[in-house]
PDB file of N, CA and C in Angstrom:
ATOM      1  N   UNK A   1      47.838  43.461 -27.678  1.00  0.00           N
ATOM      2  CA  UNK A   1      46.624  42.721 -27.392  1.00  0.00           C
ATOM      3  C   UNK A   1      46.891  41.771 -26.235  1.00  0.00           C
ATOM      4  N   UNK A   2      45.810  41.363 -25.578  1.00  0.00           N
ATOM      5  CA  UNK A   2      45.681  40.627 -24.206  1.00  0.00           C
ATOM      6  C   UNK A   2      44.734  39.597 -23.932  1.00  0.00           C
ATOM      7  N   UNK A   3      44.845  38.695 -23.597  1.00  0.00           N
ATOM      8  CA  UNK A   3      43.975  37.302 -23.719  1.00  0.00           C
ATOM      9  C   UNK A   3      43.695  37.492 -22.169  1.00  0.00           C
ATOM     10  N   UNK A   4      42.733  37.313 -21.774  1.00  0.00           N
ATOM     11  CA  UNK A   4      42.068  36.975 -20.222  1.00  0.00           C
ATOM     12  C   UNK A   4      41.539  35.534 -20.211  1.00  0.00           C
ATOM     13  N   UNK A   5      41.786  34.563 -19.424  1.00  0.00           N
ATOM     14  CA  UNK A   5      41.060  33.599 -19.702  1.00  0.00           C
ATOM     15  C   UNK A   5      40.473  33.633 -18.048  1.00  0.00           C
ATOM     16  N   UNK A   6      39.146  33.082 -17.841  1.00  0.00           N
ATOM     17  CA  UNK A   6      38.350  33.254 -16.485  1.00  0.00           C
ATOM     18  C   UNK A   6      37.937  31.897 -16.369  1.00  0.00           C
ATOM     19  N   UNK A   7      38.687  31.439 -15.444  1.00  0.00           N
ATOM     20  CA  UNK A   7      38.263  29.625 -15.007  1.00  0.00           C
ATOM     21  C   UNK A   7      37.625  29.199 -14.234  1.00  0.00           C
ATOM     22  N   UNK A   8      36.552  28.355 -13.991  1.00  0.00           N
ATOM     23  CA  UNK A   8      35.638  28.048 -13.643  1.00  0.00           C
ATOM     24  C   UNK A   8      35.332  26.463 -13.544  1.00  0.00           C
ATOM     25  N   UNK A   9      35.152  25.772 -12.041  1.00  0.00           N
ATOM     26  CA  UNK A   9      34.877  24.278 -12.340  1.00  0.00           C
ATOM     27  C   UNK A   9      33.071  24.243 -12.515  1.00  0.00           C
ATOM     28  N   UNK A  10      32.953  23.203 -13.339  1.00  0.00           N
ATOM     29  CA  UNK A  10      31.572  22.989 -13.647  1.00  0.00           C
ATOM     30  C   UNK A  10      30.790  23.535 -12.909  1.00  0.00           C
ATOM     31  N   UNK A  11      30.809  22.810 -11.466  1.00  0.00           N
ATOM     32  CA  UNK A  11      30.040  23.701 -10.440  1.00  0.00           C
ATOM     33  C   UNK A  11      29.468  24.951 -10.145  1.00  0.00           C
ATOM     34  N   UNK A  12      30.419  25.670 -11.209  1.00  0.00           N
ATOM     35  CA  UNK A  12      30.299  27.329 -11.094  1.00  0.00           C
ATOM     36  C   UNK A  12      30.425  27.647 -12.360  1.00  0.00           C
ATOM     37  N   UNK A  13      29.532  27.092 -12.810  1.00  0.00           N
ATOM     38  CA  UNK A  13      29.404  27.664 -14.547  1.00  0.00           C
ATOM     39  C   UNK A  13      28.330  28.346 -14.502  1.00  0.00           C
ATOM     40  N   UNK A  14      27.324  28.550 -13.413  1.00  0.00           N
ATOM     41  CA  UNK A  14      26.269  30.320 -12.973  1.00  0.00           C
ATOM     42  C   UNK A  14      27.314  30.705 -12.742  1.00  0.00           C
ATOM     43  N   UNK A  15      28.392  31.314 -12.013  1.00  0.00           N
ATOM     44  CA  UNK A  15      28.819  31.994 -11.614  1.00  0.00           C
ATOM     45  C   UNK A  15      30.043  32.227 -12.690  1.00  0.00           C
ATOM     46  N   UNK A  16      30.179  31.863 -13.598  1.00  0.00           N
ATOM     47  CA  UNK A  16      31.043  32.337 -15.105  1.00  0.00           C
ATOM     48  C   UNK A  16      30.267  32.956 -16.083  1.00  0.00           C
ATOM     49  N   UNK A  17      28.912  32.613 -15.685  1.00  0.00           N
ATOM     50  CA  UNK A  17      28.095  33.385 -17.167  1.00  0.00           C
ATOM     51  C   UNK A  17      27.567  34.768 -16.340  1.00  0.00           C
ATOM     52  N   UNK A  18      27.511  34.628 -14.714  1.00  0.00           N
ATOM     53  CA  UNK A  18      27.177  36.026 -14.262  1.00  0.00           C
ATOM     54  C   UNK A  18      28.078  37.066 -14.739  1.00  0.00           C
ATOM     55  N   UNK A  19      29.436  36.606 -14.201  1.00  0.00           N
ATOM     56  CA  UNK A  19      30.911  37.388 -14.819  1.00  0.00           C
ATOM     57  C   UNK A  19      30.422  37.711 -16.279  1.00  0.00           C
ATOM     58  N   UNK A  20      30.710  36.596 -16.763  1.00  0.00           N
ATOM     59  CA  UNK A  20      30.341  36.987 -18.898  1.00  0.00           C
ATOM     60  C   UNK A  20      29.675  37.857 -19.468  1.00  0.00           C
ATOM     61  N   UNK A  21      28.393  37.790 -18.477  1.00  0.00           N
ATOM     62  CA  UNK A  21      27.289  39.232 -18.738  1.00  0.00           C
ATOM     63  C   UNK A  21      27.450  40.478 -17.950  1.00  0.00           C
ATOM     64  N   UNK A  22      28.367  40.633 -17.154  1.00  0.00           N
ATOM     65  CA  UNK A  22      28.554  41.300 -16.232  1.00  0.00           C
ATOM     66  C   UNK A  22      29.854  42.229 -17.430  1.00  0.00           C
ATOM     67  N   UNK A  23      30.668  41.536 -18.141  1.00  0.00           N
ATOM     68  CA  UNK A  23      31.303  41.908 -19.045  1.00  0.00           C
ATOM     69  C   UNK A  23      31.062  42.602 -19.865  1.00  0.00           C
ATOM     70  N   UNK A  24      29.787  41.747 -20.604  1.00  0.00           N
ATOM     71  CA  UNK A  24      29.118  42.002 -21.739  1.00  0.00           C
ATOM     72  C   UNK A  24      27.867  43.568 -21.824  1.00  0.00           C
ATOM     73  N   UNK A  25      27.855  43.589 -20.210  1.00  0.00           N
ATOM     74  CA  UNK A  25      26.933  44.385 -20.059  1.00  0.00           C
ATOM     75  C   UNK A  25      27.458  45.780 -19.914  1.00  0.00           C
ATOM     76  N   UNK A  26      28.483  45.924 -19.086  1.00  0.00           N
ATOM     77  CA  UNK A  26      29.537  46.810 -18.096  1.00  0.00           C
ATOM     78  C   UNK A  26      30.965  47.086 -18.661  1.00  0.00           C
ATOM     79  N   UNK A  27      31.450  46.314 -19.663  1.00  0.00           N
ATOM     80  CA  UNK A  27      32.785  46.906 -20.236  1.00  0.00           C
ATOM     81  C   UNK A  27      32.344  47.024 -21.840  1.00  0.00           C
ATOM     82  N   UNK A  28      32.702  47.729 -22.509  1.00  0.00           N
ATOM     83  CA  UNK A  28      32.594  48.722 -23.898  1.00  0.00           C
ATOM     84  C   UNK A  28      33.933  48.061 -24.478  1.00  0.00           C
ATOM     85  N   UNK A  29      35.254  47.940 -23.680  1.00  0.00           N
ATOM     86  CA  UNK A  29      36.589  48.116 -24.105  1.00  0.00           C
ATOM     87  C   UNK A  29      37.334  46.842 -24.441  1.00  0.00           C
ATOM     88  N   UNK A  30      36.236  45.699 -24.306  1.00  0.00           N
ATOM     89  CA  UNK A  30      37.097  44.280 -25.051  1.00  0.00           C
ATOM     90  C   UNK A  30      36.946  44.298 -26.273  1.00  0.00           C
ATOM     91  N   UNK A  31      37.766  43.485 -26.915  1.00  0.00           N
ATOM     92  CA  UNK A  31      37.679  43.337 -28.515  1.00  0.00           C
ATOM     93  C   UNK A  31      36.408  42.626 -28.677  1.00  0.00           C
ATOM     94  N   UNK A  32      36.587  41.271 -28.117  1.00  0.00           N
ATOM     95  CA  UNK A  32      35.973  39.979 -27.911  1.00  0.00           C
ATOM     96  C   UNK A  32      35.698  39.109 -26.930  1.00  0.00           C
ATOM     97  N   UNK A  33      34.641  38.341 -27.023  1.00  0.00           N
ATOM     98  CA  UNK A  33      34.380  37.557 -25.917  1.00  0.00           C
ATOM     99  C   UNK A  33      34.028  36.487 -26.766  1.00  0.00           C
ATOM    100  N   UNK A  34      34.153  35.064 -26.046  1.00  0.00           N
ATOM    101  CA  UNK A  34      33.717  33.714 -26.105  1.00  0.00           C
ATOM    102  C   UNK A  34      32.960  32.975 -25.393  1.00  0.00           C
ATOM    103  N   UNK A  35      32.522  32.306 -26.113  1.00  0.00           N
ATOM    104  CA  UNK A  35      31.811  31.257 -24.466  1.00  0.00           C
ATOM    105  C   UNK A  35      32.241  30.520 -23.732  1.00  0.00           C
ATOM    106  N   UNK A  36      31.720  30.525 -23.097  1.00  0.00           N
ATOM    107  CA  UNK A  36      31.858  29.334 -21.833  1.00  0.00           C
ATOM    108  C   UNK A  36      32.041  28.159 -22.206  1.00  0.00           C
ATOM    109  N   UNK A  37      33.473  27.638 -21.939  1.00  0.00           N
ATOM    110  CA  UNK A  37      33.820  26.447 -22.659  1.00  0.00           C
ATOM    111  C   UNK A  37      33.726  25.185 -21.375  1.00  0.00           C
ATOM    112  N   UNK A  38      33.209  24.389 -21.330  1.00  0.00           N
ATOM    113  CA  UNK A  38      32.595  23.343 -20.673  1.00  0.00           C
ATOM    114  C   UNK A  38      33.497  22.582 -20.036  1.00  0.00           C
ATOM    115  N   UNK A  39      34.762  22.409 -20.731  1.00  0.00           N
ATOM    116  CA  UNK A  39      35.815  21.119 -20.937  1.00  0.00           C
ATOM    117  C   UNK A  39      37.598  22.024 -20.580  1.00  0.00           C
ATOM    118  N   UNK A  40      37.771  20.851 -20.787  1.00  0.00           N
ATOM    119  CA  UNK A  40      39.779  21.304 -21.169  1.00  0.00           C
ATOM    120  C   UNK A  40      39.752  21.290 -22.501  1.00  0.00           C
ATOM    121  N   UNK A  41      40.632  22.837 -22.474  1.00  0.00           N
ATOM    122  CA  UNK A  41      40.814  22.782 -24.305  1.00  0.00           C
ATOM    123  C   UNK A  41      42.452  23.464 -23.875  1.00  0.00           C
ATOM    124  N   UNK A  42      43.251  23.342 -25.037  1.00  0.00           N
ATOM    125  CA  UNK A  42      44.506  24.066 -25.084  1.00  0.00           C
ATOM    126  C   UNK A  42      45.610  23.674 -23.595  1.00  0.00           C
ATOM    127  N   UNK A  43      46.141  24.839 -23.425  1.00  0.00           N
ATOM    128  CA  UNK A  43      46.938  24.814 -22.102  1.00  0.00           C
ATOM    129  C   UNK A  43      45.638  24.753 -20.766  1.00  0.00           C
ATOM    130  N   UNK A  44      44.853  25.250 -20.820  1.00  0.00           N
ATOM    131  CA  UNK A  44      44.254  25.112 -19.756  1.00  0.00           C
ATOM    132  C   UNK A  44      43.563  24.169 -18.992  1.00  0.00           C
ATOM    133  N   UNK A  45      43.684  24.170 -17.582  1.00  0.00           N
ATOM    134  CA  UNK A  45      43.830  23.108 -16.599  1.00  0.00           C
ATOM    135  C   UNK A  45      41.991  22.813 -16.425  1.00  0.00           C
ATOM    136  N   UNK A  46      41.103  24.042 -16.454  1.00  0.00           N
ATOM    137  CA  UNK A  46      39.972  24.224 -15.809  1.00  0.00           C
ATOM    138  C   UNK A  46      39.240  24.479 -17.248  1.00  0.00           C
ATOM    139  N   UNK A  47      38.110  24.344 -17.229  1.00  0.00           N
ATOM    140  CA  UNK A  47      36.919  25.335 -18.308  1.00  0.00           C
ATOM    141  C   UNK A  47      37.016  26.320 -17.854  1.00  0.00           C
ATOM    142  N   UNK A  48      36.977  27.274 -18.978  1.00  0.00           N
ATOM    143  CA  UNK A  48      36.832  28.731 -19.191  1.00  0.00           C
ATOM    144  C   UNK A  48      36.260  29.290 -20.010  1.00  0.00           C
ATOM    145  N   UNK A  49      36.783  31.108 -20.202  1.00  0.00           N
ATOM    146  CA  UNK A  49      35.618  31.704 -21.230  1.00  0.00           C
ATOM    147  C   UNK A  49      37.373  32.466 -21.504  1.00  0.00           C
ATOM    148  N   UNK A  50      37.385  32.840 -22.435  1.00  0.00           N
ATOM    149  CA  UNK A  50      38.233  34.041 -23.240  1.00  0.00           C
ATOM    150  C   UNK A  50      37.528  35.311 -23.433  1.00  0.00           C
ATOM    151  N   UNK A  51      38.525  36.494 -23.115  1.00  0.00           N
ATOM    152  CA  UNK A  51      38.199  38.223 -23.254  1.00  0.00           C
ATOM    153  C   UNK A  51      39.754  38.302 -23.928  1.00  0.00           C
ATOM    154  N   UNK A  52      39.646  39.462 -25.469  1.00  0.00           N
ATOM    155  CA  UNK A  52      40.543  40.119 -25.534  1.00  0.00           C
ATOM    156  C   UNK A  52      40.053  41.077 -25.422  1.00  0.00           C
ATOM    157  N   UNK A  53      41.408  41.701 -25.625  1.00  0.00           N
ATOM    158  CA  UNK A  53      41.244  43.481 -24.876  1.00  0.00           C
ATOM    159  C   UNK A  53      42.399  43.933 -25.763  1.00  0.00           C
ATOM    160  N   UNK A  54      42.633  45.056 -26.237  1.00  0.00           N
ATOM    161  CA  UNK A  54      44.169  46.093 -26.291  1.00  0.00           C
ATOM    162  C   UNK A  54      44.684  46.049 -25.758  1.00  0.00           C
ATOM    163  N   UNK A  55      44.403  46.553 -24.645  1.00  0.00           N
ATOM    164  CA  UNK A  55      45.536  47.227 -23.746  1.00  0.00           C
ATOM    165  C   UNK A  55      44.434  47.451 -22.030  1.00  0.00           C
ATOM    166  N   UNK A  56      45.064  47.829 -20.808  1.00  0.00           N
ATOM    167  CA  UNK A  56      44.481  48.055 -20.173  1.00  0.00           C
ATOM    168  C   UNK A  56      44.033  49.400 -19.797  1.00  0.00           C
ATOM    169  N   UNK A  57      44.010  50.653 -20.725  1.00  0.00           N
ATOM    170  CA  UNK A  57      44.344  51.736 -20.689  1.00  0.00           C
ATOM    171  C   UNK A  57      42.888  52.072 -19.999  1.00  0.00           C
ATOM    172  N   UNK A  58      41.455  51.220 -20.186  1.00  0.00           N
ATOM    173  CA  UNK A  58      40.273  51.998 -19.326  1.00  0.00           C
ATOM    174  C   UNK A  58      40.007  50.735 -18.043  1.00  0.00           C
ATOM    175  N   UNK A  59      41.157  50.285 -17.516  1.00  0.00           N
ATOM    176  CA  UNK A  59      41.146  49.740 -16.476  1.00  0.00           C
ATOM    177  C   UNK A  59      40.265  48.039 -16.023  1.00  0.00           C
ATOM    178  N   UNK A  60      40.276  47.597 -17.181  1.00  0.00           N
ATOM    179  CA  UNK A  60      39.630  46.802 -17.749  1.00  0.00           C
ATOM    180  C   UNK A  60      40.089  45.338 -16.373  1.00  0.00           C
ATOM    181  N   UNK A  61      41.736  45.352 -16.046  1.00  0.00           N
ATOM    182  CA  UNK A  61      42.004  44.494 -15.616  1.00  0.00           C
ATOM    183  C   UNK A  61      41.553  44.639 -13.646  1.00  0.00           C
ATOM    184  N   UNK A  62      41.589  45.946 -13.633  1.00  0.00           N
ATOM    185  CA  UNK A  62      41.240  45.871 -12.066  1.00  0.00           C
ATOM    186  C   UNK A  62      39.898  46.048 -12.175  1.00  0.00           C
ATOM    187  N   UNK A  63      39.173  46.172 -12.882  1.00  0.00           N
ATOM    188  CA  UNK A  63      37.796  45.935 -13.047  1.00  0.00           C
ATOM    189  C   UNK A  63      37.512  44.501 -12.727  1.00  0.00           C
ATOM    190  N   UNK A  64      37.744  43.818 -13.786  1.00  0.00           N
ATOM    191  CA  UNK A  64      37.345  42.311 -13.370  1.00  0.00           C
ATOM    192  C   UNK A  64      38.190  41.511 -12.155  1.00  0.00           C
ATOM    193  N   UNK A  65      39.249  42.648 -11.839  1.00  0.00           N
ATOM    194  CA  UNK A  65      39.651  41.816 -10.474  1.00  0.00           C
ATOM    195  C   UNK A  65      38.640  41.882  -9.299  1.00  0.00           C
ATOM    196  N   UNK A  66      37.887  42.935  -9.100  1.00  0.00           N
ATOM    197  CA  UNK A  66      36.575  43.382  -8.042  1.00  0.00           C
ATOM    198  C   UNK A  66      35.514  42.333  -8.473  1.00  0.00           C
ATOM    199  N   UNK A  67      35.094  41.907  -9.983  1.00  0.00           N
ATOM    200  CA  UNK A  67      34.086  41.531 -10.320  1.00  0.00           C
ATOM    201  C   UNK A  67      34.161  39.948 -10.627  1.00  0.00           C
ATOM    202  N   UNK A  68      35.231  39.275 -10.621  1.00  0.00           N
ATOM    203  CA  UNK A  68      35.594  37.853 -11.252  1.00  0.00           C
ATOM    204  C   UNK A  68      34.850  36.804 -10.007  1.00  0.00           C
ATOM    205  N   UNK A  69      34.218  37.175  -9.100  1.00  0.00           N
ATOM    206  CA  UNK A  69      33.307  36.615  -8.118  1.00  0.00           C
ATOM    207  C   UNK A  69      34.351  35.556  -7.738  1.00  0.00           C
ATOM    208  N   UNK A  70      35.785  35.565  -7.268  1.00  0.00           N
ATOM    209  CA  UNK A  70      36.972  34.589  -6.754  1.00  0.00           C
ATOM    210  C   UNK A  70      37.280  33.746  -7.803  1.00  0.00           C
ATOM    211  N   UNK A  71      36.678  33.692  -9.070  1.00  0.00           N
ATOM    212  CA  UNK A  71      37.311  32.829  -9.873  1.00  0.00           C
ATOM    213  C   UNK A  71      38.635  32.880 -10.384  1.00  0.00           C
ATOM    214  N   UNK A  72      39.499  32.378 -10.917  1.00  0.00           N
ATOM    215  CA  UNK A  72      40.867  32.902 -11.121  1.00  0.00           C
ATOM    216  C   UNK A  72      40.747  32.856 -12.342  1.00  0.00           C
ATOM    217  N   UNK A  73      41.845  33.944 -12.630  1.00  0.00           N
ATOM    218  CA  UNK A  73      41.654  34.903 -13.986  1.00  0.00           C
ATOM    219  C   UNK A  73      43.567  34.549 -14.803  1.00  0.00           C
ATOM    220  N   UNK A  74      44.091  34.346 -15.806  1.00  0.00           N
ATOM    221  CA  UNK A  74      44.968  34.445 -16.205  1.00  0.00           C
ATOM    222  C   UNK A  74      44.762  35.231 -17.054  1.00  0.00           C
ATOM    223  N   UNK A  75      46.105  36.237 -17.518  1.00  0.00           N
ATOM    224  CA  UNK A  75      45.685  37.518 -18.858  1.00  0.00           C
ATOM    225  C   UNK A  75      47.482  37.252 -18.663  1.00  0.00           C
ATOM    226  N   UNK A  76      47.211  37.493 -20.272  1.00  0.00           N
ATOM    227  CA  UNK A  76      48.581  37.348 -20.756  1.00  0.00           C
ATOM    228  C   UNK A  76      48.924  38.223 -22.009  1.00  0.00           C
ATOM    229  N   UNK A  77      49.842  38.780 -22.539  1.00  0.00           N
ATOM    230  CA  UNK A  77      50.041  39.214 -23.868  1.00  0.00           C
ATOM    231  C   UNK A  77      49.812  38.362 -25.138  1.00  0.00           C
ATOM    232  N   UNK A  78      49.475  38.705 -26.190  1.00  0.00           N
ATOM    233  CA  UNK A  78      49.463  37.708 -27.105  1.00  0.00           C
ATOM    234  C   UNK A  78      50.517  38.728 -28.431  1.00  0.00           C
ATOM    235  N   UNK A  79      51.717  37.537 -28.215  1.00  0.00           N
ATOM    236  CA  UNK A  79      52.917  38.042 -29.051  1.00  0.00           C
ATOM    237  C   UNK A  79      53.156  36.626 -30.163  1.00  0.00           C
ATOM    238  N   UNK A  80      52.252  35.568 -29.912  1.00  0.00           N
ATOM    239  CA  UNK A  80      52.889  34.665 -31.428  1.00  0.00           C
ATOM    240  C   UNK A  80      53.508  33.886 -31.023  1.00  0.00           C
ATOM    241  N   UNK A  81      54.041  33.460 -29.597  1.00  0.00           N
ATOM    242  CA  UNK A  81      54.770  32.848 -28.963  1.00  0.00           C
ATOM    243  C   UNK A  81      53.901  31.918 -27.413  1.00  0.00           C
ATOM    244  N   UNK A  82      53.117  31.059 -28.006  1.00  0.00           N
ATOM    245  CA  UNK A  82      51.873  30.803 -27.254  1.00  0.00           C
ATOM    246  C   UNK A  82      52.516  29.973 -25.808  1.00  0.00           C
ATOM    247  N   UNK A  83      53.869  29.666 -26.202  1.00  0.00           N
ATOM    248  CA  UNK A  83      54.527  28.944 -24.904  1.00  0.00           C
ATOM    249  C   UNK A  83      54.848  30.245 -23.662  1.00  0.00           C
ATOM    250  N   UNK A  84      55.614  31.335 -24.665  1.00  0.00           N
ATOM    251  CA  UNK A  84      56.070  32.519 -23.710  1.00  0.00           C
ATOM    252  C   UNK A  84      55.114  32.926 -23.141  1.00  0.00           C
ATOM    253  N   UNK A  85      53.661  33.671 -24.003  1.00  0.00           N
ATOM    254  CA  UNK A  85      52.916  34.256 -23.456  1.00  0.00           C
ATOM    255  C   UNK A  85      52.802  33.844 -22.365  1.00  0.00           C
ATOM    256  N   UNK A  86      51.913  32.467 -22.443  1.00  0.00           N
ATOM    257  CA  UNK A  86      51.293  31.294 -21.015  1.00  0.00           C
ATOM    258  C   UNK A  86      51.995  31.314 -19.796  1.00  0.00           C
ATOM    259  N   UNK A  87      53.201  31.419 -19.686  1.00  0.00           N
ATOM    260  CA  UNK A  87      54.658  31.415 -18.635  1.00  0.00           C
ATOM    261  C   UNK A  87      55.387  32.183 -18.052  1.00  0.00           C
ATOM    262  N   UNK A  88      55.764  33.054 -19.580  1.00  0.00           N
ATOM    263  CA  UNK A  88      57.341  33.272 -18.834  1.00  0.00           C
ATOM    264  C   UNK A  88      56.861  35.359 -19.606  1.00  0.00           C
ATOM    265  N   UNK A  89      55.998  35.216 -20.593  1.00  0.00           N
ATOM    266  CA  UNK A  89      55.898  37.122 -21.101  1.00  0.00           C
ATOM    267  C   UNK A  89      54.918  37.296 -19.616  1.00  0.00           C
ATOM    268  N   UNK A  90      54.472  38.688 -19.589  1.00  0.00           N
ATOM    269  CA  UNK A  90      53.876  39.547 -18.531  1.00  0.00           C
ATOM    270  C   UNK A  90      52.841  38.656 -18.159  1.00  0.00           C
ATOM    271  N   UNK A  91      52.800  37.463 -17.802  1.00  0.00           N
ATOM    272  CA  UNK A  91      51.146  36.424 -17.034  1.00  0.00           C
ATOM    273  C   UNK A  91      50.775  37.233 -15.763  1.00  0.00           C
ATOM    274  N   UNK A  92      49.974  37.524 -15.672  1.00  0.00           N
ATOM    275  CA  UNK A  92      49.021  38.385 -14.668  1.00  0.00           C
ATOM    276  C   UNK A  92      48.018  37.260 -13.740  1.00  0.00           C
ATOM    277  N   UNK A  93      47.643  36.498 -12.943  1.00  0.00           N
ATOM    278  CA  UNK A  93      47.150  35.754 -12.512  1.00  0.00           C
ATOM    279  C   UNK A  93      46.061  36.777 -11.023  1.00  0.00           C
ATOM    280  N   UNK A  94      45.170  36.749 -11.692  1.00  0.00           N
ATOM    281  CA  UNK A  94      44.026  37.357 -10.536  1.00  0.00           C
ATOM    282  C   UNK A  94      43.395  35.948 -10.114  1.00  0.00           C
ATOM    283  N   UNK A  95      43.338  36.227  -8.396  1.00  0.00           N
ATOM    284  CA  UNK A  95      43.167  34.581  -7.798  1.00  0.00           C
ATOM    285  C   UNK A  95      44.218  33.495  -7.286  1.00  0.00           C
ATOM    286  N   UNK A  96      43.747  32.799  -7.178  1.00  0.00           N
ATOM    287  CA  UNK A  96      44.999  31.492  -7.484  1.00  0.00           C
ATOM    288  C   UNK A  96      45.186  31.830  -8.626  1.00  0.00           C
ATOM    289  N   UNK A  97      46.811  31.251  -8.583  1.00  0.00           N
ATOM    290  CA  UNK A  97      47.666  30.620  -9.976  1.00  0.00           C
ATOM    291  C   UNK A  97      47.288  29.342  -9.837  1.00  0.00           C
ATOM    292  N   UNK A  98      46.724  28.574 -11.224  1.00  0.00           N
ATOM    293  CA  UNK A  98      46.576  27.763 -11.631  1.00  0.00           C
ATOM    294  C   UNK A  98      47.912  26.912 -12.535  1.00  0.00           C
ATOM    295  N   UNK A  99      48.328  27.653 -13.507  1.00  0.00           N
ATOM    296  CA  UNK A  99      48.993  26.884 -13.700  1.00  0.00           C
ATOM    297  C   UNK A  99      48.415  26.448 -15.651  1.00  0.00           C
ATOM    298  N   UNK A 100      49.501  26.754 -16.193  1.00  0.00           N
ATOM    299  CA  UNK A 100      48.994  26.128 -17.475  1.00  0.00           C
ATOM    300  C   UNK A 100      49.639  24.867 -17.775  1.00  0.00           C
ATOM    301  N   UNK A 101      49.234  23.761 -18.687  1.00  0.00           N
ATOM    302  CA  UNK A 101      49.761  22.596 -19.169  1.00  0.00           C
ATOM    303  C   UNK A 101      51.044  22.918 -20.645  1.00  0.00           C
ATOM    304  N   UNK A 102      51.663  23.492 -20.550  1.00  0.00           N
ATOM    305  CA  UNK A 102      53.329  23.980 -21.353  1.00  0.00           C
ATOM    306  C   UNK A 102      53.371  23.016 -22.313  1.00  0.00           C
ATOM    307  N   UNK A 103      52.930  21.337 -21.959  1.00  0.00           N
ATOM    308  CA  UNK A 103      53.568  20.345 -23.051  1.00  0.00           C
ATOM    309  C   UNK A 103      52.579  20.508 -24.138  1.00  0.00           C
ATOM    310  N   UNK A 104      51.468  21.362 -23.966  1.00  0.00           N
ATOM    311  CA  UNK A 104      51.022  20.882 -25.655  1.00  0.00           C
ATOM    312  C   UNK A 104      51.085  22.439 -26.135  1.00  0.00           C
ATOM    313  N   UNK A 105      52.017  23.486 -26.050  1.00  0.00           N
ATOM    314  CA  UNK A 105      52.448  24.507 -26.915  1.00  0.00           C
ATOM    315  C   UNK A 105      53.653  24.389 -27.030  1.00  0.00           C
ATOM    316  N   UNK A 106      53.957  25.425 -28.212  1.00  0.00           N
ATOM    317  CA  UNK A 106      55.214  25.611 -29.015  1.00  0.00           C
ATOM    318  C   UNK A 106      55.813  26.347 -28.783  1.00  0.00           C
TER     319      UNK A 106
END
């Protein structure tokens, strides 16, 4: 399984819910989606929205690299290890690297 997180400053919170529905409308192959989170929550630096996925086997990740309208995208594995994932397991960064905040995981 694979966490996408799609970041967005306030300013461009149309342009995170275009993406979201653009998701919602156009990919079949995520597990899940979330909303548009307003604020800083967790490791992350920016507001965002969360996509899991399986695997990338129907191309899910170069999809939203064409479609993420320049926003930057982090996707990471999710193994139980919320410090590794974020860092140092397979982090995929479409866009700028942003950068996660490390001191408040384990």
């Amino acid at each position: 399984m694979f966490h996408a997180h799609v970041y967005f400053d306030l300013a461009e919170q149309a342009k995170a819910q275009r993406v979201q529905q653009k998701i919602a409308q156009q990919r079949h192959d995520v597990q899940a989606m979330f909303g548009l989170v307003p604020r800083l929550v967790g490791p992350h630096l920016k507001p965002m929205f969360e996509v899991h996925l399986a695997d990338n086997s129907h191309g899910f990740i170069e999809w939203l690299d064409e479609h993420r309208e320049g926003l930057s995208v982090l996707i990471h594995p999710v193994s139980g290890n919320d410090r590794y994932d974020h860092s140092e397991g397979q982090v995929l960064w479409l866009g700028d690297a942003l950068g996660v905040n490390l001191a408040v995981l384990r």
